[in-house]
PDB file of N, CA and C in Angstrom:
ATOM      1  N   UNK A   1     -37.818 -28.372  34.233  1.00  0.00           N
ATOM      2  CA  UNK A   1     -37.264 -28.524  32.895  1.00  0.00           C
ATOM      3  C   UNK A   1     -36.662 -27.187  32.462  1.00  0.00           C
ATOM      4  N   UNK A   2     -35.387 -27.122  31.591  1.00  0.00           N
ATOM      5  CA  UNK A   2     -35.064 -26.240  31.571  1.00  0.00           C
ATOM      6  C   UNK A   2     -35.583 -25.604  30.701  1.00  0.00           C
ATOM      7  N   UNK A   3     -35.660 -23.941  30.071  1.00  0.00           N
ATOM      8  CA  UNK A   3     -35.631 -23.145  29.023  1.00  0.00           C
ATOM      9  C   UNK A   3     -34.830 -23.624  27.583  1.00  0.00           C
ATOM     10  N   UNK A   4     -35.603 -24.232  26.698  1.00  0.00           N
ATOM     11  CA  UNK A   4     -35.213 -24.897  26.083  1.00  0.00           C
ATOM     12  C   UNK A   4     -34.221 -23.225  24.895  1.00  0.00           C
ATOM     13  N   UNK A   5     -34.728 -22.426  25.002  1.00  0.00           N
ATOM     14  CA  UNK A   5     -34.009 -21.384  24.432  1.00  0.00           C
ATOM     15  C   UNK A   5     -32.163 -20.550  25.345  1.00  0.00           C
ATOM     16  N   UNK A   6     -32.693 -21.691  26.222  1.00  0.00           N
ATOM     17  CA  UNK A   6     -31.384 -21.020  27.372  1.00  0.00           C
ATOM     18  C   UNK A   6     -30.393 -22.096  27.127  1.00  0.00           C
ATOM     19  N   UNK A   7     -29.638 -21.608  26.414  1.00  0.00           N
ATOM     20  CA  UNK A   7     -28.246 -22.816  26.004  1.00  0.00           C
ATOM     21  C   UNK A   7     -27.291 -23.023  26.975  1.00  0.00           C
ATOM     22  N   UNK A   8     -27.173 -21.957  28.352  1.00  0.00           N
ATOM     23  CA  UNK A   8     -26.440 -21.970  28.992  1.00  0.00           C
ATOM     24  C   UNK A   8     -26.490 -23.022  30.126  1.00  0.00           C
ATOM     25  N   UNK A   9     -28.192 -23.234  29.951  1.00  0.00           N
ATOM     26  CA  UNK A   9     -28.942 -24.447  30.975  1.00  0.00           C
ATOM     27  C   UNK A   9     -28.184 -25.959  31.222  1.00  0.00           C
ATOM     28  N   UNK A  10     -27.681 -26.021  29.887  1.00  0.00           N
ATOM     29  CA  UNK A  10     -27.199 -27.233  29.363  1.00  0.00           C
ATOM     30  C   UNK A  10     -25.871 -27.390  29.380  1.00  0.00           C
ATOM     31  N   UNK A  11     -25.316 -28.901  30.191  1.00  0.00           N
ATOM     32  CA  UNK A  11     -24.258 -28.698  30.064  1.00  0.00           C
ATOM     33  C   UNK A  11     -23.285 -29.257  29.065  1.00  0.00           C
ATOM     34  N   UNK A  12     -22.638 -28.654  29.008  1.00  0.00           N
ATOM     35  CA  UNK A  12     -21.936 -29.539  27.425  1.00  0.00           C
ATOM     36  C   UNK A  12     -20.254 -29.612  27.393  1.00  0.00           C
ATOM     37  N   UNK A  13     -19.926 -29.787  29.005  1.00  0.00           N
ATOM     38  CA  UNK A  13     -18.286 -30.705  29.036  1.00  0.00           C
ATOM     39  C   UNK A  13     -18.603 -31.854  28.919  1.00  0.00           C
ATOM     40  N   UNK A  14     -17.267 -32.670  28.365  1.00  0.00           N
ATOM     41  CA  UNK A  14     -17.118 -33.943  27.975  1.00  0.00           C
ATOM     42  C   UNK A  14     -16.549 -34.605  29.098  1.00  0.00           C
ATOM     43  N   UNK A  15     -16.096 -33.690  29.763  1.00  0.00           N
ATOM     44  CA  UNK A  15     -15.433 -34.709  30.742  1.00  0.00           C
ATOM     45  C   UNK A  15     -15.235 -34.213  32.389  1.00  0.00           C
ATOM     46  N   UNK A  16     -15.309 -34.927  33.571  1.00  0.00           N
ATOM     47  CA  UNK A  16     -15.300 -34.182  34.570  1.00  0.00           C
ATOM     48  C   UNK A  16     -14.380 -32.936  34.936  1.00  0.00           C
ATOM     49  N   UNK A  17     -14.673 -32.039  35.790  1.00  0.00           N
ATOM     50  CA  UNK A  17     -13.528 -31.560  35.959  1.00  0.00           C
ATOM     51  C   UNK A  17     -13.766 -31.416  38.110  1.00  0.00           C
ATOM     52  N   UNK A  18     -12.543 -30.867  38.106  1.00  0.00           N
ATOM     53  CA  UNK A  18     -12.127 -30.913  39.793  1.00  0.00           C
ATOM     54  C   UNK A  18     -11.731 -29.789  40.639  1.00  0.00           C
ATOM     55  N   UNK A  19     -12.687 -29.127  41.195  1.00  0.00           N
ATOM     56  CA  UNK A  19     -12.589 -28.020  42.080  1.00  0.00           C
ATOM     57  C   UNK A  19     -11.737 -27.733  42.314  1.00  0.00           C
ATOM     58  N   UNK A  20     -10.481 -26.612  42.732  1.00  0.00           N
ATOM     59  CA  UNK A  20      -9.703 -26.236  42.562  1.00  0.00           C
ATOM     60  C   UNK A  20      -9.498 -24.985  43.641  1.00  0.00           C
ATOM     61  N   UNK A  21      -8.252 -24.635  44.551  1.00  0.00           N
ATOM     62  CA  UNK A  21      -8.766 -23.228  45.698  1.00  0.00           C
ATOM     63  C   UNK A  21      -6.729 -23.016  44.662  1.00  0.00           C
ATOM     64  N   UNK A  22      -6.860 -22.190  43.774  1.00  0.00           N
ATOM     65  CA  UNK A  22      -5.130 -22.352  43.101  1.00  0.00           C
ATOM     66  C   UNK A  22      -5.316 -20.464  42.797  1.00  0.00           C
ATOM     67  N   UNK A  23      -4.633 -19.572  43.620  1.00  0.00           N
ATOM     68  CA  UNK A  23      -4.551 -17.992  43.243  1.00  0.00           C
ATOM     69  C   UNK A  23      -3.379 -18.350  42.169  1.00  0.00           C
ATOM     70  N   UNK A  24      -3.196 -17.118  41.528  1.00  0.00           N
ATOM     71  CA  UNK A  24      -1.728 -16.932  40.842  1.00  0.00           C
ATOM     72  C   UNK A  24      -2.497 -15.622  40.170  1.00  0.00           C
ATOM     73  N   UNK A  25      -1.200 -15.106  38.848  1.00  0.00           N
ATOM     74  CA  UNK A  25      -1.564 -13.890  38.188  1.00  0.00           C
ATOM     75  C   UNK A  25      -1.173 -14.551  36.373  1.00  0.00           C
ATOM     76  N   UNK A  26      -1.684 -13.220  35.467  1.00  0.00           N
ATOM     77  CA  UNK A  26      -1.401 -13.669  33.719  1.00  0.00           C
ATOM     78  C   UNK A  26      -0.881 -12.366  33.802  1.00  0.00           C
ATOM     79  N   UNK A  27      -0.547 -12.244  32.652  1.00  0.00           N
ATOM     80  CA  UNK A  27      -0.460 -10.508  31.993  1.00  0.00           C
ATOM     81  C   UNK A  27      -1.303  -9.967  31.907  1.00  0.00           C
ATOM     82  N   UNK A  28      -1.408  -9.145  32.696  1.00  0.00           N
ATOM     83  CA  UNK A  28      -2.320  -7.860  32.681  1.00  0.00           C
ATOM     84  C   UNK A  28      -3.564  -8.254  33.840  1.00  0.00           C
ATOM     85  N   UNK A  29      -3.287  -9.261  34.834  1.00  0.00           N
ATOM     86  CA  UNK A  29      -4.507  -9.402  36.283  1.00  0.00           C
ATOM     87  C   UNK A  29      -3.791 -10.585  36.458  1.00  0.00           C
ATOM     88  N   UNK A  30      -3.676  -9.489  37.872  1.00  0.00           N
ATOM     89  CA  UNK A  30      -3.021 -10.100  39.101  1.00  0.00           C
ATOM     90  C   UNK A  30      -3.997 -10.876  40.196  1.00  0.00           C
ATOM     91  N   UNK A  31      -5.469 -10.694  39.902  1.00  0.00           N
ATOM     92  CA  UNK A  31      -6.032 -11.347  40.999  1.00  0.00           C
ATOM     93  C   UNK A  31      -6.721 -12.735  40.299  1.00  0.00           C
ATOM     94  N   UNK A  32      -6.152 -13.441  39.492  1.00  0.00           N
ATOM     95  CA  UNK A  32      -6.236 -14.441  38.666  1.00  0.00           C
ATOM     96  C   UNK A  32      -6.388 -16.151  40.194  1.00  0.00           C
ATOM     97  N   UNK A  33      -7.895 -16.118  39.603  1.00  0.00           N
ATOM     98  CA  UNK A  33      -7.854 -17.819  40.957  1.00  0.00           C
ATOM     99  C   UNK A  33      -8.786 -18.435  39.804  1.00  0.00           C
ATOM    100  N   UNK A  34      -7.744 -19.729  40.167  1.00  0.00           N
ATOM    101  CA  UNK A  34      -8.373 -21.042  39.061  1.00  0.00           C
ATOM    102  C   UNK A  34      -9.504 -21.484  39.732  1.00  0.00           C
ATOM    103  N   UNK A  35     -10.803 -21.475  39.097  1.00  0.00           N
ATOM    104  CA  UNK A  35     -11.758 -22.657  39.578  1.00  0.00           C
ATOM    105  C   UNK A  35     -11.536 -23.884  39.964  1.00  0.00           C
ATOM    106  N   UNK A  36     -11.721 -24.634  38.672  1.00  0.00           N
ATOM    107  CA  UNK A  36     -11.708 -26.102  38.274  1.00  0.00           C
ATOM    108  C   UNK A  36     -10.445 -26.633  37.263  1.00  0.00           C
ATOM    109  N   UNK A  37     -10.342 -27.857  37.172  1.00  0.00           N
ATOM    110  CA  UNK A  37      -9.505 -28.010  35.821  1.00  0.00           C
ATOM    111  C   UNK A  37     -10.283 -29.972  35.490  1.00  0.00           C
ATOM    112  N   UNK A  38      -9.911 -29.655  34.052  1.00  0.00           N
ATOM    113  CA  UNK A  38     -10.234 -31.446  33.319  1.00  0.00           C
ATOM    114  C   UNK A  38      -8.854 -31.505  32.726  1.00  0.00           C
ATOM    115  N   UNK A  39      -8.699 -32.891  32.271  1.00  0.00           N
ATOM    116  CA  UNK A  39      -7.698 -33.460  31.761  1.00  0.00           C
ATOM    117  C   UNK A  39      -7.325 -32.558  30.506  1.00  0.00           C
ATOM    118  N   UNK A  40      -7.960 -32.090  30.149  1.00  0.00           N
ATOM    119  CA  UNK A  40      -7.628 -30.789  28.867  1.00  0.00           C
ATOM    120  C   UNK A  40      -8.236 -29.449  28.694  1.00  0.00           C
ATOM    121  N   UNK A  41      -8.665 -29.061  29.947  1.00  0.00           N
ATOM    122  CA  UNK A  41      -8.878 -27.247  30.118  1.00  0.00           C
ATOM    123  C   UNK A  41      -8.636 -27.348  31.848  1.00  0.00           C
ATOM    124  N   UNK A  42      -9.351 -25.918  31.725  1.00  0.00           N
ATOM    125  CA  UNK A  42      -9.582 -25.256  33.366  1.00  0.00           C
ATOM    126  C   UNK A  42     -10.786 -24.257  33.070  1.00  0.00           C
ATOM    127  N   UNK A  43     -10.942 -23.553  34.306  1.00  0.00           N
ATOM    128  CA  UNK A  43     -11.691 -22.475  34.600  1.00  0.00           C
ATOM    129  C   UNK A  43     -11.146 -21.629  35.103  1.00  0.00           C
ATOM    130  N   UNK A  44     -11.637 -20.113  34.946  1.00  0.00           N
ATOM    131  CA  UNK A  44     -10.652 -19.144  35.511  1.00  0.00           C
ATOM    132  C   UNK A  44     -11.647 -17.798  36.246  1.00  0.00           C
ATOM    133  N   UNK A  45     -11.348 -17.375  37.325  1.00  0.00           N
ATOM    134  CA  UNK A  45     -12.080 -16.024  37.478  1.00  0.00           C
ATOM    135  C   UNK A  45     -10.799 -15.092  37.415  1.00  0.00           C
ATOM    136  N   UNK A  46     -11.126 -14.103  37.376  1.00  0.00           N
ATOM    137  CA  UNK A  46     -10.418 -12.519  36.793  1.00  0.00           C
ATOM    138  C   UNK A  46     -11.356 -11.314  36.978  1.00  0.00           C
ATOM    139  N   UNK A  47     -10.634 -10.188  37.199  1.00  0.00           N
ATOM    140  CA  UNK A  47     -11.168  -8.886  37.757  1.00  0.00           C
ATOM    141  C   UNK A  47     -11.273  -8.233  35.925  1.00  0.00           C
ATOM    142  N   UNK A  48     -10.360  -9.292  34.898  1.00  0.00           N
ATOM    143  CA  UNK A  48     -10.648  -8.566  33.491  1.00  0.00           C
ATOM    144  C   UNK A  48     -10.613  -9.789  32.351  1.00  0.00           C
ATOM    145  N   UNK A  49     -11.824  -8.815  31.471  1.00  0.00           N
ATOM    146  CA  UNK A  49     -12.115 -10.074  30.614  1.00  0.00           C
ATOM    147  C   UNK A  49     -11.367 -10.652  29.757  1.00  0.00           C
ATOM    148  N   UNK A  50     -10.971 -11.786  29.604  1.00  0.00           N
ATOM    149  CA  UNK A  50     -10.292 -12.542  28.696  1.00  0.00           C
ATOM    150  C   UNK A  50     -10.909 -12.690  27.243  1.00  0.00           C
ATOM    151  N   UNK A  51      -9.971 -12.343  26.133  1.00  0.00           N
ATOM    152  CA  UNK A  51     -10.210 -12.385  24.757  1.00  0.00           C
ATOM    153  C   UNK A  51     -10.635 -13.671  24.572  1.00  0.00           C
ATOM    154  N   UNK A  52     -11.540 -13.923  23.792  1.00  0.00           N
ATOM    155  CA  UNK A  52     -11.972 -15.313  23.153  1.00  0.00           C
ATOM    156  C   UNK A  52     -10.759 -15.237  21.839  1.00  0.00           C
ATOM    157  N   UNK A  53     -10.548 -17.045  21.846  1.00  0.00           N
ATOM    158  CA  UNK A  53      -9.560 -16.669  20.933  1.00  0.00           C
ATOM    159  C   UNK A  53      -8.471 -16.805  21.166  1.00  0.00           C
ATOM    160  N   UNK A  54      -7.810 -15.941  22.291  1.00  0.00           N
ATOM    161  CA  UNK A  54      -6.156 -15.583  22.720  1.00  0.00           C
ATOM    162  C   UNK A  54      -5.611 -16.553  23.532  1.00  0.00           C
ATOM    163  N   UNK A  55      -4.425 -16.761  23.401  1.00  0.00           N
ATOM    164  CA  UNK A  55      -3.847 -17.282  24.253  1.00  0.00           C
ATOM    165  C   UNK A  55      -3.421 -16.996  25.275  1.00  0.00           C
ATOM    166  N   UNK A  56      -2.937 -17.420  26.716  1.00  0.00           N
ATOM    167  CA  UNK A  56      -2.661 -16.583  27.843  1.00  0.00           C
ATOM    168  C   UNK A  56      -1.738 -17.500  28.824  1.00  0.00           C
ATOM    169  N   UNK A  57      -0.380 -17.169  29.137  1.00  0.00           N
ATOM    170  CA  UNK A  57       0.300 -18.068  29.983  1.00  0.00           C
ATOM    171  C   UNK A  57      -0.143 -17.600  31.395  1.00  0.00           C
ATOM    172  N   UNK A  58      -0.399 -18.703  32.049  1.00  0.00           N
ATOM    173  CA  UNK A  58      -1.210 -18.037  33.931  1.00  0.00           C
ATOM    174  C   UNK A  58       0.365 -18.851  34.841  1.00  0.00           C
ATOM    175  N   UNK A  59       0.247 -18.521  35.869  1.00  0.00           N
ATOM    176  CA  UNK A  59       0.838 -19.124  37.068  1.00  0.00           C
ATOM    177  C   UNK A  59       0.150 -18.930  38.242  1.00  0.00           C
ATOM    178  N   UNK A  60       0.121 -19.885  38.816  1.00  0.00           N
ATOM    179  CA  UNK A  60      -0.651 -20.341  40.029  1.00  0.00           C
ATOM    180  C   UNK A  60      -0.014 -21.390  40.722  1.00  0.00           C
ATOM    181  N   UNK A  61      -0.097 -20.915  42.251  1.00  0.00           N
ATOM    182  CA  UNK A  61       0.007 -21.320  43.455  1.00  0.00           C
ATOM    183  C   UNK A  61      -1.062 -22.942  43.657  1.00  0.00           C
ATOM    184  N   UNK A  62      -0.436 -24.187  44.018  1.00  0.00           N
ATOM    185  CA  UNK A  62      -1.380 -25.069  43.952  1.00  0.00           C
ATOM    186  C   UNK A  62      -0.739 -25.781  45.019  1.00  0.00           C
ATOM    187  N   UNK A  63      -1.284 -26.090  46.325  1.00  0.00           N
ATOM    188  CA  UNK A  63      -0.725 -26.982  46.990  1.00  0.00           C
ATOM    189  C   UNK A  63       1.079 -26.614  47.416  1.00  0.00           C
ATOM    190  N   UNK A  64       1.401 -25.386  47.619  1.00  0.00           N
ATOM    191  CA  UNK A  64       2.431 -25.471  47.729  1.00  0.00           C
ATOM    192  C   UNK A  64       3.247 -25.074  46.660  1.00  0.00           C
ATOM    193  N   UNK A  65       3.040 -25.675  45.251  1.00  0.00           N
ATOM    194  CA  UNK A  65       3.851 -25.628  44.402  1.00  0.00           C
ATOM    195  C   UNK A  65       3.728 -24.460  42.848  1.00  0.00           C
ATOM    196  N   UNK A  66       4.247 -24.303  42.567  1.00  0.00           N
ATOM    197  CA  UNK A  66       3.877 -23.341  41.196  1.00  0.00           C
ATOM    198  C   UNK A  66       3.762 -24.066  40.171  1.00  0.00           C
ATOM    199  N   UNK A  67       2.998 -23.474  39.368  1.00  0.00           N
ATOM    200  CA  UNK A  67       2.456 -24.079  37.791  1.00  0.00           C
ATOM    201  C   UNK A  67       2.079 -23.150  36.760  1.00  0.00           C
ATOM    202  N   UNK A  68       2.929 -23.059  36.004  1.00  0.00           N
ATOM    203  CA  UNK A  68       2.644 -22.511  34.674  1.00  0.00           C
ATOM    204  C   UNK A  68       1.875 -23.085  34.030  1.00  0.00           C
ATOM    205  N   UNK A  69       0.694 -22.516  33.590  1.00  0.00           N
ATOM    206  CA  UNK A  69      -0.166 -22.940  32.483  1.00  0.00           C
ATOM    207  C   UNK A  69       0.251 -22.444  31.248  1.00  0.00           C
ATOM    208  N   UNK A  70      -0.798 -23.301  30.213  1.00  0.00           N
ATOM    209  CA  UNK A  70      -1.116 -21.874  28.805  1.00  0.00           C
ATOM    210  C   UNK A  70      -2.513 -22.449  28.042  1.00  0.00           C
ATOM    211  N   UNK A  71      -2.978 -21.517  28.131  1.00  0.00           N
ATOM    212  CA  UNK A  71      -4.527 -22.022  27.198  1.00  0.00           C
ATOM    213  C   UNK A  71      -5.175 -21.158  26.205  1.00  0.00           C
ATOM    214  N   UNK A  72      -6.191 -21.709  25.534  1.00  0.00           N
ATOM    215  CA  UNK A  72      -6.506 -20.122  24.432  1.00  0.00           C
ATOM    216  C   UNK A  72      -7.763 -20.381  25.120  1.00  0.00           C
ATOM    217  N   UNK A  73      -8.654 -19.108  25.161  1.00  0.00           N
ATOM    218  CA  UNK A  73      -9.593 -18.988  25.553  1.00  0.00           C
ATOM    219  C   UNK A  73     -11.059 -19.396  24.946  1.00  0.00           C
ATOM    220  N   UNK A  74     -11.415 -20.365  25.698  1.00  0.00           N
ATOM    221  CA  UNK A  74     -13.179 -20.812  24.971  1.00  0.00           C
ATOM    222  C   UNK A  74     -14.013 -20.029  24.945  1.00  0.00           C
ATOM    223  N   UNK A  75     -14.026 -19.398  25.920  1.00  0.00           N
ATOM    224  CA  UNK A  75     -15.729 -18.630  26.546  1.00  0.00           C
ATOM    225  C   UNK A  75     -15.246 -17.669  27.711  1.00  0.00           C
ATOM    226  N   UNK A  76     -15.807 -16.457  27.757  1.00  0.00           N
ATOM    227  CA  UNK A  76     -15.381 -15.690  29.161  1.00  0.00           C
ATOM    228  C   UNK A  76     -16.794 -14.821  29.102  1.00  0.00           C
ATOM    229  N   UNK A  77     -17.430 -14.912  30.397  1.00  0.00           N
ATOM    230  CA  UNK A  77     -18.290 -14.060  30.415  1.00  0.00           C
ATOM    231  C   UNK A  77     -18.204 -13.055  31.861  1.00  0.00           C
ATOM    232  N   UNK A  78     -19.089 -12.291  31.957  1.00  0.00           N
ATOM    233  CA  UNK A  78     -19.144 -11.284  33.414  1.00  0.00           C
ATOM    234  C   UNK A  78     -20.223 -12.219  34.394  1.00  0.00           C
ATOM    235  N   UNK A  79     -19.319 -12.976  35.201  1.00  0.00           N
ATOM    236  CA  UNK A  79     -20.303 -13.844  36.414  1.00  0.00           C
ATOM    237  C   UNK A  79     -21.072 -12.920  37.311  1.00  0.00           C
ATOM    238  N   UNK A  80     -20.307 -11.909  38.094  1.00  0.00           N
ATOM    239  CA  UNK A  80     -21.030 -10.990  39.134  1.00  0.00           C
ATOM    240  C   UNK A  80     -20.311  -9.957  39.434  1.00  0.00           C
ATOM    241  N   UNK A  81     -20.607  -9.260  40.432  1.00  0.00           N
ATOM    242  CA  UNK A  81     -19.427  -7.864  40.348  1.00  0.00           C
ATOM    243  C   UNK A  81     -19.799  -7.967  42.080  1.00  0.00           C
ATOM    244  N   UNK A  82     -18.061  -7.360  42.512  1.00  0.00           N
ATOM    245  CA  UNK A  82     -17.973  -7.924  44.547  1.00  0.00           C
ATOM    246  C   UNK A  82     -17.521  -6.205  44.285  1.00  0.00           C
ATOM    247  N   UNK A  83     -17.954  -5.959  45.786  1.00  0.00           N
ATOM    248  CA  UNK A  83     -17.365  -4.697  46.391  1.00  0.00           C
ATOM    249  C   UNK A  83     -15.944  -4.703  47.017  1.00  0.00           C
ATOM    250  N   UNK A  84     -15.066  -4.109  46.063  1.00  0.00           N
ATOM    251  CA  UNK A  84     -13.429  -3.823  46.933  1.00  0.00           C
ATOM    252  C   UNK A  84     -13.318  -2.886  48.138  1.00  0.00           C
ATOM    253  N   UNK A  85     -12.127  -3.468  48.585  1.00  0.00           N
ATOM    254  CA  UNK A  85     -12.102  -2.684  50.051  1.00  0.00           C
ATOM    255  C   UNK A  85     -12.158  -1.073  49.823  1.00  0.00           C
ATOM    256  N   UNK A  86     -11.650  -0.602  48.851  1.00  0.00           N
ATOM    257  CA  UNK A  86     -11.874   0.819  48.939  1.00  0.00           C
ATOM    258  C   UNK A  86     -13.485   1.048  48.323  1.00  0.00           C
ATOM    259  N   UNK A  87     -14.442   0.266  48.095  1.00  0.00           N
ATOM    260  CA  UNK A  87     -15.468   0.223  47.910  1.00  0.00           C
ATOM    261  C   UNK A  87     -16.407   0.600  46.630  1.00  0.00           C
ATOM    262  N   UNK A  88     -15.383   0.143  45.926  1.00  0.00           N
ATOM    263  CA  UNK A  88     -15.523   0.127  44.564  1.00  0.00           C
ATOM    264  C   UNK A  88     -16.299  -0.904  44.142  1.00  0.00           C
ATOM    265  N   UNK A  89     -17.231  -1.194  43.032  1.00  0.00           N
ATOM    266  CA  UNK A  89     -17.625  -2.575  42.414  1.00  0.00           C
ATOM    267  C   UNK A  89     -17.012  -2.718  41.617  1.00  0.00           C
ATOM    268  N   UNK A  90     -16.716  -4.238  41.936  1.00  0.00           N
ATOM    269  CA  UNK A  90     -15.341  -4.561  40.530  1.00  0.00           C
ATOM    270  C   UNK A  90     -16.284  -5.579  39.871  1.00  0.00           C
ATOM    271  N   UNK A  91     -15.968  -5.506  38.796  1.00  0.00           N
ATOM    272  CA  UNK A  91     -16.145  -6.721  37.751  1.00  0.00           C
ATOM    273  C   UNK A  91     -15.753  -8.765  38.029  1.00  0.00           C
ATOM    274  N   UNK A  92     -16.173  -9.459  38.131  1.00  0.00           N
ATOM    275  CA  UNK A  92     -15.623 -10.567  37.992  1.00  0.00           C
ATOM    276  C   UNK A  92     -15.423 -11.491  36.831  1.00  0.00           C
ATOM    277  N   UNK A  93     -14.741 -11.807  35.949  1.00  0.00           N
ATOM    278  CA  UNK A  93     -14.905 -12.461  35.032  1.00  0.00           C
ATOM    279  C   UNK A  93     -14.544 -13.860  34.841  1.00  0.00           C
ATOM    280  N   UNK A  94     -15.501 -14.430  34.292  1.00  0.00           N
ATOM    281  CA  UNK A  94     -15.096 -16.215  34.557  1.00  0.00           C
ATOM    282  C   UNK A  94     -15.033 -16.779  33.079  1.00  0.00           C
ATOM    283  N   UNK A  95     -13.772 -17.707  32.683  1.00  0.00           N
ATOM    284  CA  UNK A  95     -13.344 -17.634  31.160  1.00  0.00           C
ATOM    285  C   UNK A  95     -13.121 -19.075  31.589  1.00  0.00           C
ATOM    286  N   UNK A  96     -13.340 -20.072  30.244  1.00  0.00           N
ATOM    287  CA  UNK A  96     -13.142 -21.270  30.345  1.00  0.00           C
ATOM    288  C   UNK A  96     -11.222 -21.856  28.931  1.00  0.00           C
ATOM    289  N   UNK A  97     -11.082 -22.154  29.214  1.00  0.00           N
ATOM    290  CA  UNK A  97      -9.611 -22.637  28.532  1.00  0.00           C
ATOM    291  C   UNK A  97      -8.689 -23.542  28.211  1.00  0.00           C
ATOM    292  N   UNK A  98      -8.849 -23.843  27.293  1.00  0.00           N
ATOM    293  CA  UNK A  98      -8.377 -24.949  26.496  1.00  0.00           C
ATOM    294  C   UNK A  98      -7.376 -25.041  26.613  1.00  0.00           C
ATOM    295  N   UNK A  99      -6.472 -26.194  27.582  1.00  0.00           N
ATOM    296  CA  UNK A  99      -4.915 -26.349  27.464  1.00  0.00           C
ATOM    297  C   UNK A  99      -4.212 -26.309  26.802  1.00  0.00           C
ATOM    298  N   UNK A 100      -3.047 -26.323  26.277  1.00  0.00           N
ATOM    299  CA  UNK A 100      -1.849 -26.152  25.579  1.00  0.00           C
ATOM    300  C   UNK A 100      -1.660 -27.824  25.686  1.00  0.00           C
ATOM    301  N   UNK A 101      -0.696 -28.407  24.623  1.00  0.00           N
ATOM    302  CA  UNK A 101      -0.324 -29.681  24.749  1.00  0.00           C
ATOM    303  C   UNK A 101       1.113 -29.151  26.012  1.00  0.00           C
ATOM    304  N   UNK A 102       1.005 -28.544  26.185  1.00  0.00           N
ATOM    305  CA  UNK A 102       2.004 -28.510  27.481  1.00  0.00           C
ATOM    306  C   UNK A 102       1.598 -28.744  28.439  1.00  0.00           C
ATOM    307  N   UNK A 103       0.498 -27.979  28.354  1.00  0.00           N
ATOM    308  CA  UNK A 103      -0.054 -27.629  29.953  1.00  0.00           C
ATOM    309  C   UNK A 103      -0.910 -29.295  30.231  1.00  0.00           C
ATOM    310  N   UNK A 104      -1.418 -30.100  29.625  1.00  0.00           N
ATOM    311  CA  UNK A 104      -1.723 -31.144  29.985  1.00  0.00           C
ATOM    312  C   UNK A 104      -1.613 -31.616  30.727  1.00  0.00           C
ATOM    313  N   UNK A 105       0.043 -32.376  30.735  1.00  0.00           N
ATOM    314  CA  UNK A 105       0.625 -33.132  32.249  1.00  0.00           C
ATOM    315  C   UNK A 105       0.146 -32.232  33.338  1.00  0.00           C
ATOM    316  N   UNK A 106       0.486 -31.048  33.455  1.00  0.00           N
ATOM    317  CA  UNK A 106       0.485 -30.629  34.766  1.00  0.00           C
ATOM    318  C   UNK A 106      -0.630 -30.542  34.619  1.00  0.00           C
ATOM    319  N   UNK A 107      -1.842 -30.575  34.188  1.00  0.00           N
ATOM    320  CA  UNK A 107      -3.218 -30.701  34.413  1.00  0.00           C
ATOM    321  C   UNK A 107      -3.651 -32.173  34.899  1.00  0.00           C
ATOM    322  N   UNK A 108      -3.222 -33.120  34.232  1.00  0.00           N
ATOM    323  CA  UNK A 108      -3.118 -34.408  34.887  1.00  0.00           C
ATOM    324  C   UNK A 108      -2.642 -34.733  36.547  1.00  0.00           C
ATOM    325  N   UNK A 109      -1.319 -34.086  36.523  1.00  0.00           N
ATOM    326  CA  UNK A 109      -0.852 -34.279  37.759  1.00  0.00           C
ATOM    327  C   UNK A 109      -1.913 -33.567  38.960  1.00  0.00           C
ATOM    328  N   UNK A 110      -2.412 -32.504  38.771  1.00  0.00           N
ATOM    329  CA  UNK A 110      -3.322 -32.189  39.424  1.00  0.00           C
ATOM    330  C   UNK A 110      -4.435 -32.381  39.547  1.00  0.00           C
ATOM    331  N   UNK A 111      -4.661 -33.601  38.850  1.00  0.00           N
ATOM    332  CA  UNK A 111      -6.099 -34.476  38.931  1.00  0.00           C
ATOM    333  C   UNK A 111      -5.869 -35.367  39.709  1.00  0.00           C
ATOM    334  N   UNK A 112      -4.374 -35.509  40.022  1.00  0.00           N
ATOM    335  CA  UNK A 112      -4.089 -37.119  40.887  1.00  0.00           C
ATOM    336  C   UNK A 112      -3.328 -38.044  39.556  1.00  0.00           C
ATOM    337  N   UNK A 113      -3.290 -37.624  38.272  1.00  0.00           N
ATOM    338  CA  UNK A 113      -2.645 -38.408  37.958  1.00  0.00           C
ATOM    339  C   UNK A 113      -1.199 -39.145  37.987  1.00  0.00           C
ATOM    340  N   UNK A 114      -0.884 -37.984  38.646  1.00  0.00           N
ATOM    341  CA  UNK A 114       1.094 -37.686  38.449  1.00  0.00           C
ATOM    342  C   UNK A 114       2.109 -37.945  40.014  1.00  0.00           C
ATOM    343  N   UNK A 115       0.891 -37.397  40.095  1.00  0.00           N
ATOM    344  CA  UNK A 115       1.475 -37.028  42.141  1.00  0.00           C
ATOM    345  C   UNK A 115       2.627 -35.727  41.916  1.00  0.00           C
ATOM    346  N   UNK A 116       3.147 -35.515  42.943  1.00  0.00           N
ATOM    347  CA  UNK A 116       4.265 -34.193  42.635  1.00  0.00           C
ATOM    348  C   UNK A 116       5.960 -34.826  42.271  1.00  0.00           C
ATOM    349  N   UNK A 117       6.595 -34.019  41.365  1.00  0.00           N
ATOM    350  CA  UNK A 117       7.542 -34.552  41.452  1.00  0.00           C
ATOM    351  C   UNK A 117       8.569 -34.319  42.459  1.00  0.00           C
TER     352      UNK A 117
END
């Protein structure tokens, strides 16, 4: 049973979402790879933390094809920190994000709803 004081235990999307292997970059981090996405957000890791709040246009590599997103940010926290090749510890940051009524379709289409055009 979980820690009933641990809110993080609990999950609280509404709706599925779908694993995702999609690199691309935003303004200001270039090593930007999408997790997951649902019919109206995504998930994101980043080497820097994302403002709660802000909005952020991403592009990413998916299958071949490019995709502009845009989302404002739900939640971003520090998941873990990896050693870079010059052997540095970097930061990882994982931010969750609320689509744009733009970014939708192409969130759809990459659920299988759309297929490619």
């Amino acid at each position: 049973m979980p820690d009933l004081r641990d809110f993080s235990a609990f999950e609280r999307r509404r709706t599925e979402r779908l694993n995702v292997e999609a690199e691309g970059t935003l303004a200001g981090a270039a090593d930007l790879k999408l997790v997951n996405v649902s019919p109206r957000g995504f998930e994101a890791e980043t080497s820097d933390r994302l403002m709660v709040g802000a909005s952020y246009d991403l592009r990413v590599s998916w299958e071949g094809e490019r995709i502009d997103l845009r989302g404002t940010v739900k939640w971003s926290k520090l998941d873990r920190t990896v050693l870079s090749r010059s052997g540095e510890l970097r930061p990882v940051y994982r931010s969750g994000l609320e689509a744009s009524s733009t970014s939708i379709p192409l969130l759809e289409r990459m659920l299988g709803g759309g297929g490619k055009n």
